[in-house]
Protein backbone atom coordinates (compact mmCIF):
# COMPACT_ATOMS: atom_id res chain seq x y z
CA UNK A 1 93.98 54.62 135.65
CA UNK A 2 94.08 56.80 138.80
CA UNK A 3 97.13 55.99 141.35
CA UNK A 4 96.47 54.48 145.06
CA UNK A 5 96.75 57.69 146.78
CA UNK A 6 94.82 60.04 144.38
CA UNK A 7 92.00 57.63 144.85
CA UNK A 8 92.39 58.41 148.56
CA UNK A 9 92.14 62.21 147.34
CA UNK A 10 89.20 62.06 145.22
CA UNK A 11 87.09 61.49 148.19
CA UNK A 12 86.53 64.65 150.96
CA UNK A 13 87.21 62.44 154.15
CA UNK A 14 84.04 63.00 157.09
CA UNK A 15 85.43 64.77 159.89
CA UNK A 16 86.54 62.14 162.56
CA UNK A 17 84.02 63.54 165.37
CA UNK A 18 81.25 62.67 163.22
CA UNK A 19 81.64 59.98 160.55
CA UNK A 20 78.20 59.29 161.25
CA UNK A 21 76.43 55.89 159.60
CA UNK A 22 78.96 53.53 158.54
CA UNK A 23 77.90 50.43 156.34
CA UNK A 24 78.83 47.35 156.59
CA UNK A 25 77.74 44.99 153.91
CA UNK A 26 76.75 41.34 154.21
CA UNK A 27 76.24 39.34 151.16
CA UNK A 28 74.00 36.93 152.37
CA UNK A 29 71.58 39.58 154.00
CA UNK A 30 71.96 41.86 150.74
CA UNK A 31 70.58 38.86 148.29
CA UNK A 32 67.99 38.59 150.87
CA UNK A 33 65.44 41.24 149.21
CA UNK A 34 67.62 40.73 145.96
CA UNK A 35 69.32 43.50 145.67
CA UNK A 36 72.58 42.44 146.28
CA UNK A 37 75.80 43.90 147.68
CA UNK A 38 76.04 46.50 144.99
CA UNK A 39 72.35 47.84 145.31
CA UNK A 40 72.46 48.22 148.96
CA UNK A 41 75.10 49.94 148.90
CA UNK A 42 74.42 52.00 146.30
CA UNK A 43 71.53 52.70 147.82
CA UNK A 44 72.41 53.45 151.11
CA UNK A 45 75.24 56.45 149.41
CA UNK A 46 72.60 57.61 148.03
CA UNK A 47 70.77 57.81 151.17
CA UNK A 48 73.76 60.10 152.89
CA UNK A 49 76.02 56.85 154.06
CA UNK A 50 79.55 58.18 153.54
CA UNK A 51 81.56 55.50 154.50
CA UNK A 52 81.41 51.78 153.24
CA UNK A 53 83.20 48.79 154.85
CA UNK A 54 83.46 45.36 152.60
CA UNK A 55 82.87 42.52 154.56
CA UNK A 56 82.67 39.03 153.41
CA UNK A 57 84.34 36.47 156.02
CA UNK A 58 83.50 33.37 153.50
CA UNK A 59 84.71 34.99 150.06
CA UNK A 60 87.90 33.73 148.81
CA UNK A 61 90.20 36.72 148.45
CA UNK A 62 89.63 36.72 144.10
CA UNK A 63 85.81 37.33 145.21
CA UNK A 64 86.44 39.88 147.87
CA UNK A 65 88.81 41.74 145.67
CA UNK A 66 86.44 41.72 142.76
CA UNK A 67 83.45 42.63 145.51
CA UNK A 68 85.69 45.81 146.90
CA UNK A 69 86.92 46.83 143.21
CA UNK A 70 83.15 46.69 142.32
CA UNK A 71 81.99 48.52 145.25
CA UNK A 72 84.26 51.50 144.83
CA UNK A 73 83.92 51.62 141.02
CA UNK A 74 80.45 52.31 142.01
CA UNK A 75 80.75 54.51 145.35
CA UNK A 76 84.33 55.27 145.72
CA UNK A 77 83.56 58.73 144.72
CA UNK A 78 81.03 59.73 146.82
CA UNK A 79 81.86 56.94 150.49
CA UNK A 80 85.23 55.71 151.95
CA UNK A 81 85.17 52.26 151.13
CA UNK A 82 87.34 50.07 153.11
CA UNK A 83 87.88 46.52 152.78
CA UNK A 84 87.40 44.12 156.50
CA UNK A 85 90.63 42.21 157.55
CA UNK A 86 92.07 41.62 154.27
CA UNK A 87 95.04 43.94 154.09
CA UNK A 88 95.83 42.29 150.87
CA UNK A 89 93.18 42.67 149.14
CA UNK A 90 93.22 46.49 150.00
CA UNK A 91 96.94 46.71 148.87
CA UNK A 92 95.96 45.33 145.83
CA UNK A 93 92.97 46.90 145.36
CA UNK A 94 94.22 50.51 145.39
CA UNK A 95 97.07 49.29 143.28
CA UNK A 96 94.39 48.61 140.48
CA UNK A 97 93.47 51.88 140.59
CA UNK A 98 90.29 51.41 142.46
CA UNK A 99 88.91 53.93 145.20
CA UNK A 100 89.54 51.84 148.08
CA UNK A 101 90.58 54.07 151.34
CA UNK A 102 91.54 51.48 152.86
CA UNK A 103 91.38 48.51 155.65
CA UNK A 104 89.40 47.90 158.80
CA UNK A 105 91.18 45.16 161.13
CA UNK A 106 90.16 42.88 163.75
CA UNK A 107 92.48 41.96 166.70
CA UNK A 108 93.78 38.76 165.15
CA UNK A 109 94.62 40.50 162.04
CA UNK A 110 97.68 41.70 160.86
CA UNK A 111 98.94 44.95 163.16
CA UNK A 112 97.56 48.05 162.64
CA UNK A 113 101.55 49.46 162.70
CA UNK A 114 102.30 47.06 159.53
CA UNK A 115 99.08 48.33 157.83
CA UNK A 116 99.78 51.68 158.33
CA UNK A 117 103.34 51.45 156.71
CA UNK A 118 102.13 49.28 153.61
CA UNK A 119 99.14 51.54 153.34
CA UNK A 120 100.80 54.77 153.84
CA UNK A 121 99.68 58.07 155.87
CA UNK A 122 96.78 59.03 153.73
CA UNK A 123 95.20 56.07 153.44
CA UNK A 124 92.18 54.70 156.33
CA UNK A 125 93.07 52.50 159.02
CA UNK A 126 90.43 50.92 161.48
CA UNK A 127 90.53 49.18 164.28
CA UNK A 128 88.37 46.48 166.71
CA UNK A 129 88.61 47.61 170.18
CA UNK A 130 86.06 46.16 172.86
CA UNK A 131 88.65 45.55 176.09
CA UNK A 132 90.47 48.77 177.80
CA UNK A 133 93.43 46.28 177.10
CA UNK A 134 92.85 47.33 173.16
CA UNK A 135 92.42 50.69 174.23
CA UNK A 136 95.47 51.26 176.09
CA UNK A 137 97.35 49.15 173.02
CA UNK A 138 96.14 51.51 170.88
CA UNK A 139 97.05 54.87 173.13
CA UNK A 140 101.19 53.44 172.73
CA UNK A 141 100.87 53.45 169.19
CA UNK A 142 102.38 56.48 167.01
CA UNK A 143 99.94 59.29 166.87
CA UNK A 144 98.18 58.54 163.58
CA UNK A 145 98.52 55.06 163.54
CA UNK A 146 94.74 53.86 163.80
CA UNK A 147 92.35 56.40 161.90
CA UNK A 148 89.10 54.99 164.14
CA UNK A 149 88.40 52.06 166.28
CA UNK A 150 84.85 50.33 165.94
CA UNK A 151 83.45 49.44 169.41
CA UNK A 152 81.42 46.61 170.43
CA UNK A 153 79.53 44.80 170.05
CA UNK A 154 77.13 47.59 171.57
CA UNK A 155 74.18 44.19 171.48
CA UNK A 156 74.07 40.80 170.83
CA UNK A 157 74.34 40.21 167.26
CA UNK A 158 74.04 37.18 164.80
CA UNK A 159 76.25 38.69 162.62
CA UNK A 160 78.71 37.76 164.88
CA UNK A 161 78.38 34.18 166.38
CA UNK A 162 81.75 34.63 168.14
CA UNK A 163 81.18 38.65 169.74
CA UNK A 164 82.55 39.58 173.19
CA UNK A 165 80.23 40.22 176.01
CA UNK A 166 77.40 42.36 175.18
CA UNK A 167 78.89 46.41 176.06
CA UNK A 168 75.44 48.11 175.89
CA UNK A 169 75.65 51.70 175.21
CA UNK A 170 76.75 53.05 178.96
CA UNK A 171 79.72 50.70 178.36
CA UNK A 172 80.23 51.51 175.00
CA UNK A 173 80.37 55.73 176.42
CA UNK A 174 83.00 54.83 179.28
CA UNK A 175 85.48 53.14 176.56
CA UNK A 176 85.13 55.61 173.83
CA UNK A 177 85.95 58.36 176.72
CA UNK A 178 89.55 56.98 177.56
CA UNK A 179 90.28 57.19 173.52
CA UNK A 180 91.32 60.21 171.39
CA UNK A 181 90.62 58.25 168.21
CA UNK A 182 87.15 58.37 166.92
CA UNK A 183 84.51 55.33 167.77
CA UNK A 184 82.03 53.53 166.02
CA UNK A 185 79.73 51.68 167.84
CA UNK A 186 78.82 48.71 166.40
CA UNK A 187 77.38 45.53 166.54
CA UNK A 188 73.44 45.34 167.07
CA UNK A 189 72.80 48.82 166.77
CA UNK A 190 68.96 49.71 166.00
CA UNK A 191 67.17 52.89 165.42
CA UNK A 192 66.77 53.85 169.01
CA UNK A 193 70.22 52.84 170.07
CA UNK A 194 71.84 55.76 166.95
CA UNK A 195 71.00 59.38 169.14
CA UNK A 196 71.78 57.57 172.99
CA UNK A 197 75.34 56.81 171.38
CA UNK A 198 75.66 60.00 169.54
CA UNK A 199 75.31 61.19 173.28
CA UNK A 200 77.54 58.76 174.44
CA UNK A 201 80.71 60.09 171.79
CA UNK A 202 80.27 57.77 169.26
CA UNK A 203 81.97 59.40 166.09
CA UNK A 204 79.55 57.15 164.51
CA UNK A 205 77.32 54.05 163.99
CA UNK A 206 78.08 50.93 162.09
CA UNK A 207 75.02 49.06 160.82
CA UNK A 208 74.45 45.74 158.99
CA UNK A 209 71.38 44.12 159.44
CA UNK A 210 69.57 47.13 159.50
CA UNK A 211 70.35 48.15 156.23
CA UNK A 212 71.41 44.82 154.38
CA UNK A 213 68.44 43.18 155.26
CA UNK A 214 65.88 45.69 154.36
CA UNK A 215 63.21 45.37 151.99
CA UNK A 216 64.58 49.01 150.90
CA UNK A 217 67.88 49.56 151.97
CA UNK A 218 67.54 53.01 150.90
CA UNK A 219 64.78 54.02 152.98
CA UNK A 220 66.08 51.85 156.05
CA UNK A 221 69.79 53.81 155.69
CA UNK A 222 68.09 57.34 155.24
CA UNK A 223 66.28 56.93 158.18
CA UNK A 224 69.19 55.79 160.22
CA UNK A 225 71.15 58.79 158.84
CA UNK A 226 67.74 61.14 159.90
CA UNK A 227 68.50 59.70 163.45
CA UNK A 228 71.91 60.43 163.16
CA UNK A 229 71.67 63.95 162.27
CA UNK A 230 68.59 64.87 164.75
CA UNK A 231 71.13 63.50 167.64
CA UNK A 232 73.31 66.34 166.94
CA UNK A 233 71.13 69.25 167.02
C-alpha cells in the first residue's frame, strides 16, 4: 500500500496556468446514459481530462469515501482526483493508500488554512471564490495556502439551485485578474463559453453537465478538451 504523499507523487501535477478541463462528477447525471460515475470518468481521462473532482452533496460520507477510493483506484494515476467539501473523507482517503490529491472547498467549509495543515504542502487545495471579498481573503493567506480557486458560477446552472448571481465570462476575467492563484471557471460552462475564458485567464474550465450527462462522455469531454487546446494556439 502506497503512503498519502507518494500518491500525491505518482501523478505529474498540470501546470497551474493551464489545468485545462476539470471534471466534476454528478451521480445522478452519470446513471443518466448508464454509465455511471466510474465510466464517465474513466472516460473522460481517457479523453485528455487531467484533473477529477468527486462531488456527491447527498452521499453519506461511507459512500463518498468508497466513490473517491474507487475513482482514484481507477484514475489516480493518470488525473488529480480531489474529493468536494469533505476534508475528511480526503484525510482518510489518502490514508488508505488511495491516489486522492486532495480537497476542493466551498466557503462554508472548513478553512482552507486548516486543510492545508492536515493535508500537508504537497497535497491540492481548492477553493470557491465568486465575491472580491473571497478574493482579497484569499490574497492574506500564506503564499501556498490555496492551490486554485474555482470561479463562478460563470451561468446559471441547475447543478446548483443555491449559485450566486450569474458572473458571465467578462466578470469572471475582471476577478481572476486581481488573483495570482489559478481560476477555474465554472458553473454553466458550454462549448462556446471554453476559448472566450481561456482569453479571459481562466487556468481552466470545470464542467458537469456537459460531460456527466452525455450520451458519450468520452466524445463530449474530448471535444471540450479540443476547445481547450485550440484557445491556446
Amino acid at each position: 500500500m502506497t503512503t498519502a504523499s507518494s500518491t500525491w507523487d505518482a501523478v505529474d501535477r498540470p501546470a497551474a496556468s493551464a489545468l485545462g478541463v476539470y471534471l466534476v462528477t454528478d451521480t445522478a447525471q452519470a446513471e443518466r446514459h448508464g454509465h455511471g460515475v466510474l465510466g464517465v470518468v474513466r472516460a473522460a481521462v481517457a479523453a485528455g481530462v487531467r484533473i477529477v473532482q468527486v462531488r456527491d452533496k447527498t452521499a453519506s460520507a461511507r459512500d463518498l469515501l468508497a466513490l473517491t477510493a474507487a475513482v482514484a483506484d481507477a484514475v489516480g494515476d493518470r488525473a488529480l482526483v480531489v474529493v468536494d467539501d469533505r476534508l475528511d473523507v480526503a484525510l482518510a482517503a489518502r490514508s488508505a493508500g488511495h491516489r486522492v490529491a486532495g480537497v476542493h472547498l466551498g466557503q462554508s467549509d472548513v478553512p482552507a488554512s486548516a486543510a492545508r495543515a492536515l493535508l500537508g504542502p504537497d497535497a491540492h487545495v481548492g477553493l470557491t471564490a465568486n465575491t472580491t471579498r473571497h478574493l482579497v481573503e484569499v490574497a492574506t493567506m500564506p503564499r501556498g495556502t490555496v492551490d486554485l480557486l474555482g470561479v463562478g458560477v460563470v451561468h446559471p446552472t441547475s447543478t446548483k439551485p443555491d449559485h450566486p448571481p450569474a458572473l458571465g465570462v467578462a466578470g469572471f476575467g475582471r476577478l481572476a485578474a486581481t488573483t495570482s492563484v489559478p481560476c477555474v471557471g465554472i458553473g454553466g460552462v458550454g462549448l462556446d463559453d471554453v476559448g472566450p475564458l481561456r482569453q479571459s485567464g481562466a487556468a481552466g474550465v470545470a464542467i458537469v453537465s456537459g460531460i456527466c450527462a452525455a450520451p458519450d462522455p468520452g466524445a463530449a469531454a474530448a471535444a471540450y478538451v479540443a476547445a481547450w487546446d485550440g484557445a491556446g494556439r
